[in-house]
C-alpha atoms as a PDB file:
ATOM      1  CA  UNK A   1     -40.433 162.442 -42.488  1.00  0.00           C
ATOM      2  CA  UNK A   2     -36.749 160.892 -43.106  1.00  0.00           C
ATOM      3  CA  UNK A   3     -34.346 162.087 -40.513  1.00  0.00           C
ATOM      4  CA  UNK A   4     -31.460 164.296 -42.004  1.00  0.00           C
ATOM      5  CA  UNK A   5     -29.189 163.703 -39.304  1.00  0.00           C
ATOM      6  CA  UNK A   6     -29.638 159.994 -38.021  1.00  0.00           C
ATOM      7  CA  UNK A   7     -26.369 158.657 -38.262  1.00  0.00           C
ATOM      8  CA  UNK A   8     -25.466 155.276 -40.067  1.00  0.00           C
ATOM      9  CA  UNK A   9     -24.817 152.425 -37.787  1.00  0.00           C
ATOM     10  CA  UNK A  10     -23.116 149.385 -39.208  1.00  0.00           C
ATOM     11  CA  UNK A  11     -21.968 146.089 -38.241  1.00  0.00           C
ATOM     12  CA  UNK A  12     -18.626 144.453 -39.108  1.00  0.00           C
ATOM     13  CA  UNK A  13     -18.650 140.763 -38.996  1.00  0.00           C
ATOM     14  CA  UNK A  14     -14.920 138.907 -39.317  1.00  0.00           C
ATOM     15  CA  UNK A  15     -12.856 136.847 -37.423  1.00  0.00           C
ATOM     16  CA  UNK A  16     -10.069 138.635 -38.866  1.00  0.00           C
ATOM     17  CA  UNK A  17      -8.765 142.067 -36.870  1.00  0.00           C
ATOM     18  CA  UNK A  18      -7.271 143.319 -39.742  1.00  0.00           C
ATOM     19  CA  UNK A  19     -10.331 143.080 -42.205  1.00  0.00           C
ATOM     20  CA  UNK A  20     -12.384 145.156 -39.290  1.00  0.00           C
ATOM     21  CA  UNK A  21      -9.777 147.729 -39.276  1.00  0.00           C
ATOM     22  CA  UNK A  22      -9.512 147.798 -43.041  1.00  0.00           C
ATOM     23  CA  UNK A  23     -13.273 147.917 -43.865  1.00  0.00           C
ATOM     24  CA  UNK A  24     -14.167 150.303 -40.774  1.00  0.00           C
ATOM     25  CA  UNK A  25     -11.571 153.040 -42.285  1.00  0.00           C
ATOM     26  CA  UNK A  26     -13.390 152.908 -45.659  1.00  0.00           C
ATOM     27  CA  UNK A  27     -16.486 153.177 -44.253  1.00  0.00           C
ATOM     28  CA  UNK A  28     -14.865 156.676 -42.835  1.00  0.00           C
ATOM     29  CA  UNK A  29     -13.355 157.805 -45.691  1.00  0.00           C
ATOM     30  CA  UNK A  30     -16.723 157.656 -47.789  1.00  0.00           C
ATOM     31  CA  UNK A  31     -19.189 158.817 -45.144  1.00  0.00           C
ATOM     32  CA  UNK A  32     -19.738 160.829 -42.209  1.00  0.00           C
ATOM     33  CA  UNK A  33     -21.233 160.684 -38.959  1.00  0.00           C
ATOM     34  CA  UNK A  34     -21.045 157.297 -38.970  1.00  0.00           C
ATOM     35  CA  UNK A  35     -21.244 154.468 -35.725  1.00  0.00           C
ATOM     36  CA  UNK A  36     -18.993 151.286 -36.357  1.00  0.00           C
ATOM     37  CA  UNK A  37     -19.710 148.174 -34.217  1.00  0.00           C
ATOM     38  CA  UNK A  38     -17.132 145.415 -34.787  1.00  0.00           C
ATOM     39  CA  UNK A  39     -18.043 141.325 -34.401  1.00  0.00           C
ATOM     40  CA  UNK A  40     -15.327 138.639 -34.373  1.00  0.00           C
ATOM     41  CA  UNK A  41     -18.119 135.717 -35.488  1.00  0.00           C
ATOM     42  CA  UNK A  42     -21.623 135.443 -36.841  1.00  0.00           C
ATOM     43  CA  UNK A  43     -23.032 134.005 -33.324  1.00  0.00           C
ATOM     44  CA  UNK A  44     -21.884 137.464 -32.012  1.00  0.00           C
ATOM     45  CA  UNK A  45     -22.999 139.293 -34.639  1.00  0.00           C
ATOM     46  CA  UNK A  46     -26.585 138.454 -34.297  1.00  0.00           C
ATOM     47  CA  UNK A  47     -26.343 139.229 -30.598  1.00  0.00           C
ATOM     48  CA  UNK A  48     -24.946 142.615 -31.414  1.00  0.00           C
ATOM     49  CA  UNK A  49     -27.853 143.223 -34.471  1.00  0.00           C
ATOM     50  CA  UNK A  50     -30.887 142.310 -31.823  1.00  0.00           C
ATOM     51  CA  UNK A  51     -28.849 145.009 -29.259  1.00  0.00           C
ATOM     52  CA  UNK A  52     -28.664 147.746 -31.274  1.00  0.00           C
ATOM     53  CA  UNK A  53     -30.478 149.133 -34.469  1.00  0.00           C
ATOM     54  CA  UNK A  54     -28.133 148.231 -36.884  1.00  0.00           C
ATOM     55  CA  UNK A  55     -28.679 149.763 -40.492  1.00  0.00           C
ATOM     56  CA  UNK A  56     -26.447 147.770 -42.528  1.00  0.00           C
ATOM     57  CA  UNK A  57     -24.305 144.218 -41.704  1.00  0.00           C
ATOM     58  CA  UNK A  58     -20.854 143.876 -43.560  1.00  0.00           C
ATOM     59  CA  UNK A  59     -19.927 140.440 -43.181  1.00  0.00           C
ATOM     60  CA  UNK A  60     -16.668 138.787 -44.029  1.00  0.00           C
ATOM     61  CA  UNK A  61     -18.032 135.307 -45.341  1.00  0.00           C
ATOM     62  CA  UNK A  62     -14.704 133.660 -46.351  1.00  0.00           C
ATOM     63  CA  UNK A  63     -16.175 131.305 -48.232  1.00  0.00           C
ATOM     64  CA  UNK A  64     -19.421 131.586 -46.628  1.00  0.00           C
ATOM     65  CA  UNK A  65     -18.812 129.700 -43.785  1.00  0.00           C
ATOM     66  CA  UNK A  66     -21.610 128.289 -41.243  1.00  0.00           C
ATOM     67  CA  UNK A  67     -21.038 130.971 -38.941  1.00  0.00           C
ATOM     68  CA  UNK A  68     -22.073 133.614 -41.254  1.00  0.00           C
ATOM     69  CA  UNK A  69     -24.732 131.559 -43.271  1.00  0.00           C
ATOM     70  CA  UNK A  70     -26.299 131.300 -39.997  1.00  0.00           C
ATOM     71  CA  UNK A  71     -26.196 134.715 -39.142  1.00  0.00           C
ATOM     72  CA  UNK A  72     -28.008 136.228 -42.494  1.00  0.00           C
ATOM     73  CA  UNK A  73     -30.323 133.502 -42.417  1.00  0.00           C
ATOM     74  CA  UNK A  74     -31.649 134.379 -39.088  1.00  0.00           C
ATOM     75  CA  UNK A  75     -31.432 138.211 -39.991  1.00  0.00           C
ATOM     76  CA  UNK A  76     -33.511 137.705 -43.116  1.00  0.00           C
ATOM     77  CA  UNK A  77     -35.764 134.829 -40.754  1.00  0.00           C
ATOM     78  CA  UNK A  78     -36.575 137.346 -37.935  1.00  0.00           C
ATOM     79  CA  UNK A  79     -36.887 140.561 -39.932  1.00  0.00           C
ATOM     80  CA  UNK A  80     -36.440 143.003 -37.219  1.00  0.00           C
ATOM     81  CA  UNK A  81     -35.596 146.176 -39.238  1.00  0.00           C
ATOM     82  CA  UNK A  82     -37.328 145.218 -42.975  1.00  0.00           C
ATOM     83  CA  UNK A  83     -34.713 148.098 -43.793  1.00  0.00           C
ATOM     84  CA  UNK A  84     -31.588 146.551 -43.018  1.00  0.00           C
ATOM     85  CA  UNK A  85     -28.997 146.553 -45.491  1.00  0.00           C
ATOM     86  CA  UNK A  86     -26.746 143.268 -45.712  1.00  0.00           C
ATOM     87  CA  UNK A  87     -22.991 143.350 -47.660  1.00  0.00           C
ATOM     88  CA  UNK A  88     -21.398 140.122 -47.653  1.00  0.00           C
ATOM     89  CA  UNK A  89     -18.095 139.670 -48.887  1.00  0.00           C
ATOM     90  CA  UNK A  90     -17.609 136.292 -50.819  1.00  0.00           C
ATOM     91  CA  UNK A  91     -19.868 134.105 -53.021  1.00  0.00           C
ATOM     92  CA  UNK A  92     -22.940 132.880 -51.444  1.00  0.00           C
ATOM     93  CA  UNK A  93     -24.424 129.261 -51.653  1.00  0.00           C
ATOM     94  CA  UNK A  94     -26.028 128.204 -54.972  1.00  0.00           C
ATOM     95  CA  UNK A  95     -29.108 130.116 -55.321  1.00  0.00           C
ATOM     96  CA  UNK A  96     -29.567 131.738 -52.355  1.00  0.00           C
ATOM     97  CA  UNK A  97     -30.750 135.179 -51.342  1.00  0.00           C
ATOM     98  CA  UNK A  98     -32.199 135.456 -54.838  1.00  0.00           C
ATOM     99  CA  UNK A  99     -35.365 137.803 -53.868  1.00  0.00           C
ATOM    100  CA  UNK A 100     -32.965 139.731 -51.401  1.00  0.00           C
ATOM    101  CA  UNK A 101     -30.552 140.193 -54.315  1.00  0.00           C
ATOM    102  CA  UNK A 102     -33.491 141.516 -56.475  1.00  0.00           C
ATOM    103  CA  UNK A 103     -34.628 143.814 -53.408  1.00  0.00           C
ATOM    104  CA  UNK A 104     -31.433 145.253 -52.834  1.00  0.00           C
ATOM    105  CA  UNK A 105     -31.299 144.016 -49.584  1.00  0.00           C
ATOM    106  CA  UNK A 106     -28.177 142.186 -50.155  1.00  0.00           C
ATOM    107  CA  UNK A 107     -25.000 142.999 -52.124  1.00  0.00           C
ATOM    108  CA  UNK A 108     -21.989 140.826 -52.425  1.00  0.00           C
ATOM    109  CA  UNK A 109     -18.263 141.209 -52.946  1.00  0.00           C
ATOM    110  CA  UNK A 110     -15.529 139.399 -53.938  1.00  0.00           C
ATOM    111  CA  UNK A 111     -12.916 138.558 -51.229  1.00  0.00           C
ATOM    112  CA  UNK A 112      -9.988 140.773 -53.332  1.00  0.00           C
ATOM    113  CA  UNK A 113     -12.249 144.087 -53.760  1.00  0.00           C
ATOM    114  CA  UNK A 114     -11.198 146.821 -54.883  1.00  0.00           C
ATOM    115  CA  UNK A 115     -12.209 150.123 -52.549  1.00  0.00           C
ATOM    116  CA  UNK A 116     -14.087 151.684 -55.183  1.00  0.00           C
ATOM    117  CA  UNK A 117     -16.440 148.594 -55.741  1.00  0.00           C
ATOM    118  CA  UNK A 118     -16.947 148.967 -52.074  1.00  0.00           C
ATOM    119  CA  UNK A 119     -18.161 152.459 -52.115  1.00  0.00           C
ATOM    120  CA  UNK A 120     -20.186 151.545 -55.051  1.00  0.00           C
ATOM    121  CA  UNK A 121     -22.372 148.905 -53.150  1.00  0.00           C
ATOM    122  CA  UNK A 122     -21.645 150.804 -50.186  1.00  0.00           C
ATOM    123  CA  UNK A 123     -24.101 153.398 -51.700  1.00  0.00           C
ATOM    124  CA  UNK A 124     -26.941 151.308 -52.670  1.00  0.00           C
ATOM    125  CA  UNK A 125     -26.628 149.491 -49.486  1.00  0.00           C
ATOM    126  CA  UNK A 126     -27.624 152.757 -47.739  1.00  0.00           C
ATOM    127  CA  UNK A 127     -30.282 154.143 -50.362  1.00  0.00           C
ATOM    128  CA  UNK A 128     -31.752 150.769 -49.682  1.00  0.00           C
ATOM    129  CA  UNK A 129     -31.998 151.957 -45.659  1.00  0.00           C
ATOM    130  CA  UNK A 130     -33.278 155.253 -46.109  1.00  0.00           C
ATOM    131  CA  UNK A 131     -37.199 154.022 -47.444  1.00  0.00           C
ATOM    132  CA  UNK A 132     -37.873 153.140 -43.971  1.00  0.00           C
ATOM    133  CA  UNK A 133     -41.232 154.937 -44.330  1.00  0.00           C
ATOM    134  CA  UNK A 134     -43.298 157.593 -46.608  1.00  0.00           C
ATOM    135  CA  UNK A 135     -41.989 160.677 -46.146  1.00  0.00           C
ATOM    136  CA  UNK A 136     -41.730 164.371 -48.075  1.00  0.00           C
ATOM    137  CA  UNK A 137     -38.036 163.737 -48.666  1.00  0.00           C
ATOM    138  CA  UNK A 138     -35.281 161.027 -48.650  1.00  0.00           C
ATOM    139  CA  UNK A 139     -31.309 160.814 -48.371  1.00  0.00           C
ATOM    140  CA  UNK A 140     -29.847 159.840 -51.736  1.00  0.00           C
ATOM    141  CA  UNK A 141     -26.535 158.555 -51.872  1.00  0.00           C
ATOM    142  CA  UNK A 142     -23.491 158.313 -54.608  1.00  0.00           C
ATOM    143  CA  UNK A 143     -20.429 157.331 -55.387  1.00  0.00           C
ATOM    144  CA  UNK A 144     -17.493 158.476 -57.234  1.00  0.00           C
ATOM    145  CA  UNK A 145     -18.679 157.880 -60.926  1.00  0.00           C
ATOM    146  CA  UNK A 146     -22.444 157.387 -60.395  1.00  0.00           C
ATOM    147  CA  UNK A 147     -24.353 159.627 -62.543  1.00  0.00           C
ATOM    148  CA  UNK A 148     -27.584 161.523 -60.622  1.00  0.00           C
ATOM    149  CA  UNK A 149     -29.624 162.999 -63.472  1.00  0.00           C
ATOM    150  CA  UNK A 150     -29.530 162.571 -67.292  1.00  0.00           C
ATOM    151  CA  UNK A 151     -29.409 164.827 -69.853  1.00  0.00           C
ATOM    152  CA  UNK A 152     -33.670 164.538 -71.492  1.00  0.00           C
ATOM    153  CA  UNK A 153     -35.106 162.711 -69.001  1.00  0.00           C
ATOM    154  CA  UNK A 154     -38.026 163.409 -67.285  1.00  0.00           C
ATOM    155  CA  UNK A 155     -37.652 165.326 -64.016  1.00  0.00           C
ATOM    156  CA  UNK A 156     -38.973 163.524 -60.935  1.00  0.00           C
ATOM    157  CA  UNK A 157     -36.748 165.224 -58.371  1.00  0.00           C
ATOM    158  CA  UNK A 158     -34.607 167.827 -56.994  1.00  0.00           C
ATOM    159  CA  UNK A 159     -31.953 167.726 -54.850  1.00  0.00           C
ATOM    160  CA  UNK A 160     -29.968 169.651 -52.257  1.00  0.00           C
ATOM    161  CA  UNK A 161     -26.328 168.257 -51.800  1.00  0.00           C
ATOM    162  CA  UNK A 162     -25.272 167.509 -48.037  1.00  0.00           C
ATOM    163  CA  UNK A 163     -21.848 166.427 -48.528  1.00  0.00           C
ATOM    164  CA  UNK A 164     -19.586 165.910 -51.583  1.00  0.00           C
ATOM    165  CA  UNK A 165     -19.250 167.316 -55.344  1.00  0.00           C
ATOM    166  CA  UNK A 166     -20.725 166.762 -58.844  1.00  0.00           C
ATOM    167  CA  UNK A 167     -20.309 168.055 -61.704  1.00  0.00           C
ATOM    168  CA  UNK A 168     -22.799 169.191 -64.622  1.00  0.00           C
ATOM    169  CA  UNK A 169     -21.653 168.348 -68.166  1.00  0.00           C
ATOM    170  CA  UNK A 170     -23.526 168.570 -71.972  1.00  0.00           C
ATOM    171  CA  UNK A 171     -22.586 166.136 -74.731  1.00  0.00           C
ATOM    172  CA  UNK A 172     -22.548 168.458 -77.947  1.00  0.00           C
ATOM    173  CA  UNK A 173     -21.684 166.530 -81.275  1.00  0.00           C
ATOM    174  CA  UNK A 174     -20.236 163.962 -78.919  1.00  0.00           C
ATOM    175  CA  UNK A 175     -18.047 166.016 -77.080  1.00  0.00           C
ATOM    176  CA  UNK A 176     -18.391 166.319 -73.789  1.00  0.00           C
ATOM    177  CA  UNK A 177     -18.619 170.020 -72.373  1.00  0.00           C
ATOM    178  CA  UNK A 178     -17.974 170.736 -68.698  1.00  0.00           C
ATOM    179  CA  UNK A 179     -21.046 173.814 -67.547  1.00  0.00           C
ATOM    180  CA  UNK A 180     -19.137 173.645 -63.987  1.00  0.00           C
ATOM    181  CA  UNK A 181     -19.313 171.904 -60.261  1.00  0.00           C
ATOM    182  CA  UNK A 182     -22.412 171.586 -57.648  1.00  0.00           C
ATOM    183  CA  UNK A 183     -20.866 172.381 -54.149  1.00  0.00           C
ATOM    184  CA  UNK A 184     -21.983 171.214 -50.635  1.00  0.00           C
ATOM    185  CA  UNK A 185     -25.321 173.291 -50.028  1.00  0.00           C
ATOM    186  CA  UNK A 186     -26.220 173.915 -53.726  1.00  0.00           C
ATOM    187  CA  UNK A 187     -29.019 172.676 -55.444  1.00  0.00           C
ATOM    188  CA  UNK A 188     -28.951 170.082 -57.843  1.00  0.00           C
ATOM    189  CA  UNK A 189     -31.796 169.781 -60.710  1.00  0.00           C
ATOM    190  CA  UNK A 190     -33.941 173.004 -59.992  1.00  0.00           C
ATOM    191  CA  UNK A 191     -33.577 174.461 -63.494  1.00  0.00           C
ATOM    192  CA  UNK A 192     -35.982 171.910 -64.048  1.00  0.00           C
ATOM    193  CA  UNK A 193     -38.630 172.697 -61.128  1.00  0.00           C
ATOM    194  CA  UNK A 194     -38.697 175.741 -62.677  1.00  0.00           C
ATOM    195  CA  UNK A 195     -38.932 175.704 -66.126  1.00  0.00           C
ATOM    196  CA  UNK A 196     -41.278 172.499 -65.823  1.00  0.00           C
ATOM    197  CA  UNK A 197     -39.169 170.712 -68.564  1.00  0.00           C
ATOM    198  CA  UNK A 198     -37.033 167.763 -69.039  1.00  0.00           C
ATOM    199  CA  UNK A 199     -33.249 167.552 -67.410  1.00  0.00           C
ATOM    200  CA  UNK A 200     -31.139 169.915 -69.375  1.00  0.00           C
ATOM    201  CA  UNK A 201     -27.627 168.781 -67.825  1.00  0.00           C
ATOM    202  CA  UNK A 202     -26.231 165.475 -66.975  1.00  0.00           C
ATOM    203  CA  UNK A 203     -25.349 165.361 -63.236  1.00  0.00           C
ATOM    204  CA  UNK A 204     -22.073 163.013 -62.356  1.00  0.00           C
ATOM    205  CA  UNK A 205     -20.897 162.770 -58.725  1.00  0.00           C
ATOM    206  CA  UNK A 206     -16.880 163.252 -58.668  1.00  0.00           C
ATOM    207  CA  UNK A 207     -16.496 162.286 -54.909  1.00  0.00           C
ATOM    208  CA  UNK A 208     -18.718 160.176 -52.801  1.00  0.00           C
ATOM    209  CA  UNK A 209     -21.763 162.121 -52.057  1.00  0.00           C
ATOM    210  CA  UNK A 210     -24.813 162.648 -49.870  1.00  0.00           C
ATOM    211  CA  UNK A 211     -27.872 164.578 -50.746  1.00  0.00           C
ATOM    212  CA  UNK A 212     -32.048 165.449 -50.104  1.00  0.00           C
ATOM    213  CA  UNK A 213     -33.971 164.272 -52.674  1.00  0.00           C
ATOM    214  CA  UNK A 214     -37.617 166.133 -53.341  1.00  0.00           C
ATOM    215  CA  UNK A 215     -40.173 164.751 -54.989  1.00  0.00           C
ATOM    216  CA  UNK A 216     -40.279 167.758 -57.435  1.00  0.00           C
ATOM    217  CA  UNK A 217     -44.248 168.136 -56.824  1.00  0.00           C
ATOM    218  CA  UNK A 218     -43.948 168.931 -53.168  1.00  0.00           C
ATOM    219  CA  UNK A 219     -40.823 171.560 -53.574  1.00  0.00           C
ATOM    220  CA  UNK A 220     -43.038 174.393 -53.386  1.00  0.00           C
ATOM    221  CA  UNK A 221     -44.938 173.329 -49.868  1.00  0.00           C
ATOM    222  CA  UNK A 222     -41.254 172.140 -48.455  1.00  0.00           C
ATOM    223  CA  UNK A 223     -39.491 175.624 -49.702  1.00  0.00           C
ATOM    224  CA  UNK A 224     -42.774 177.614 -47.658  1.00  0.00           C
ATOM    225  CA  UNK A 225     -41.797 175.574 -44.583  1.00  0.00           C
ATOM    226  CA  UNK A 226     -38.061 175.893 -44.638  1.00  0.00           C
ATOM    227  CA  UNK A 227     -36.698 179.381 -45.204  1.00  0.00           C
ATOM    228  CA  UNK A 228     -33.253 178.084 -44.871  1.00  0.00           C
ATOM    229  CA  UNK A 229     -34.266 175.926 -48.293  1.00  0.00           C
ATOM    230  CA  UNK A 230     -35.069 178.854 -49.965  1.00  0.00           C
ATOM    231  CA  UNK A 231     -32.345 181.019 -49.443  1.00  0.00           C
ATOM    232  CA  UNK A 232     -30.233 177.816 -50.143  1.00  0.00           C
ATOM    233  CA  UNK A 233     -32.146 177.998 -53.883  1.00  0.00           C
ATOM    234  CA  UNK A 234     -31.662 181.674 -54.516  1.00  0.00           C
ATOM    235  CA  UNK A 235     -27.791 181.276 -53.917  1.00  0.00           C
ATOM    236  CA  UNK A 236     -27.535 178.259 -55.899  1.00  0.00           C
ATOM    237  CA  UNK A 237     -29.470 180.561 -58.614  1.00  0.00           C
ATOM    238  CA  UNK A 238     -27.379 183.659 -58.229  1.00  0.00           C
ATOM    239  CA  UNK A 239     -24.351 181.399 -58.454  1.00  0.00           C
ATOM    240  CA  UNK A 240     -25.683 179.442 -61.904  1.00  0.00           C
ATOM    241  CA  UNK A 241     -26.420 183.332 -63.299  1.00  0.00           C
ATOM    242  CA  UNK A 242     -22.613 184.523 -62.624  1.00  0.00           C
ATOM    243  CA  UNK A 243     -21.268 181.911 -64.060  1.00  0.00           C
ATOM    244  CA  UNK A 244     -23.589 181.785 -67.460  1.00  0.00           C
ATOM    245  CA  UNK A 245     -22.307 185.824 -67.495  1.00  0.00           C
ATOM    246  CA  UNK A 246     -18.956 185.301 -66.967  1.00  0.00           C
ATOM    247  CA  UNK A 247     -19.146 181.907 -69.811  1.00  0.00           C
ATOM    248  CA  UNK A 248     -20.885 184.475 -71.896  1.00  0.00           C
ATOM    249  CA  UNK A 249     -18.180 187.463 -71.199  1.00  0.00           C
ATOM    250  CA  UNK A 250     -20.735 189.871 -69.833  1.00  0.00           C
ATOM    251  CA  UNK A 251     -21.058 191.007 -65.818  1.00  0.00           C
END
């Protein structure tokens, strides 16, 4: 079963100080309970990823230089943690990494990103880590912009959101209607669970955000075993009821 509270531990490769500081503070500002280990070169970046169980490596390639082509390639070559996460800022050699790329092991930036495009890859970087084995439940993660659940589709999941917001929304002739915000501790998708039907809302995170996803077919065995769950649902419930009253102008 995944581990709620395992904190992320990440590796900063760069011989420059002030790229470490710059990509360890957004690194803090998107995510919590986070460990930060810092590496001035790729020789002591492998030495650091064989010490400690490193989830994802951020390396600062700067042109992909030997040092750092070196490092992935014996990352990728030894395969210590199959669930390590690689982001590698600056354009790799001509086709290389291509099944990694198509894994989602790897991700790669250009050397003048932009924070958001960070957080972005940031995010897939770590839903890539979480599948580290079958389990009743994963961490899903977002960023600002990514959308969570569409309007129609089928529902294969419900979710309970750690940390961040979202919002629900409708597009009616093309207009898009606001039905209101999904807090930290709220459900996300159970209108679906229990109506057995397709998505009725579109779900857009606002902030970067963190949540449980349930593979909607075990919800009912996981709610039994955690009471905390439950009462979570009811709330989440009793709050999506006062506001369809108060939308409606009845209390």
């Amino acid at each position: 079963m995944a581990n709620l509270n395992k904190k992320n531990v990440y590796l900063i490769v760069s011989g420059k100080p002030a790229r470490l500081e710059l990509i360890s503070e957004m690194i803090r500002r998107h995510h919590k309970d986070v460990v930060i280990y810092t590496a001035p070169s790729g020789n002591v970046g492998l030495l650091k990823t064989r010490n400690a169980n490193v989830d994802i490596v951020i390396a600062d390639s700067e042109h992909f230089t030997t040092d750092i082509y070196n490092m992935v390639d014996v990352i990728l070559h030894e395969n210590k943690n199959p669930y390590q996460a690689l982001l590698i800022v600056g354009i790799p050699p001509e086709e290389k990494f291509i099944d990694e790329l198509v894994m989602g092991k790897i991700y790669f930036l250009d050397e003048n990103f932009q924070e958001s495009e960070f957080s972005h890859l940031l995010a897939k970087a770590l839903n890539y880590t979480t599948h580290t084995e079958p389990a009743s439940f994963q961490l899903r993660y977002l960023a600002t912009g990514d959308i969570l659940i569409k309007e129609g589709e089928e529902a294969k999941f419900v979710y309970i959101l750690k940390h961040g917001h979202l919002q629900a929304f409708n597009y009616i002739n093309d207009k898009k209607v606001i039905l209101g915000n999904v807090e930290s501790g709220e459900f996300v998708g159970e209108m679906a669970y229990i109506n057995n039907e397709p998505r009725s809302a579109t779900i857009e995170a606002t902030s970067n955000a963190q949540l449980i996803e349930v593979p909607i077919e075990l919800v009912d065995k996981i709610l039994y075993k955690r009471p905390a769950w439950s009462k979570a649902l009811m709330q989440t419930l009793s709050k999506r009821l006062k506001n369809a009253n108060k939308a409606a102008g009845t209390f």
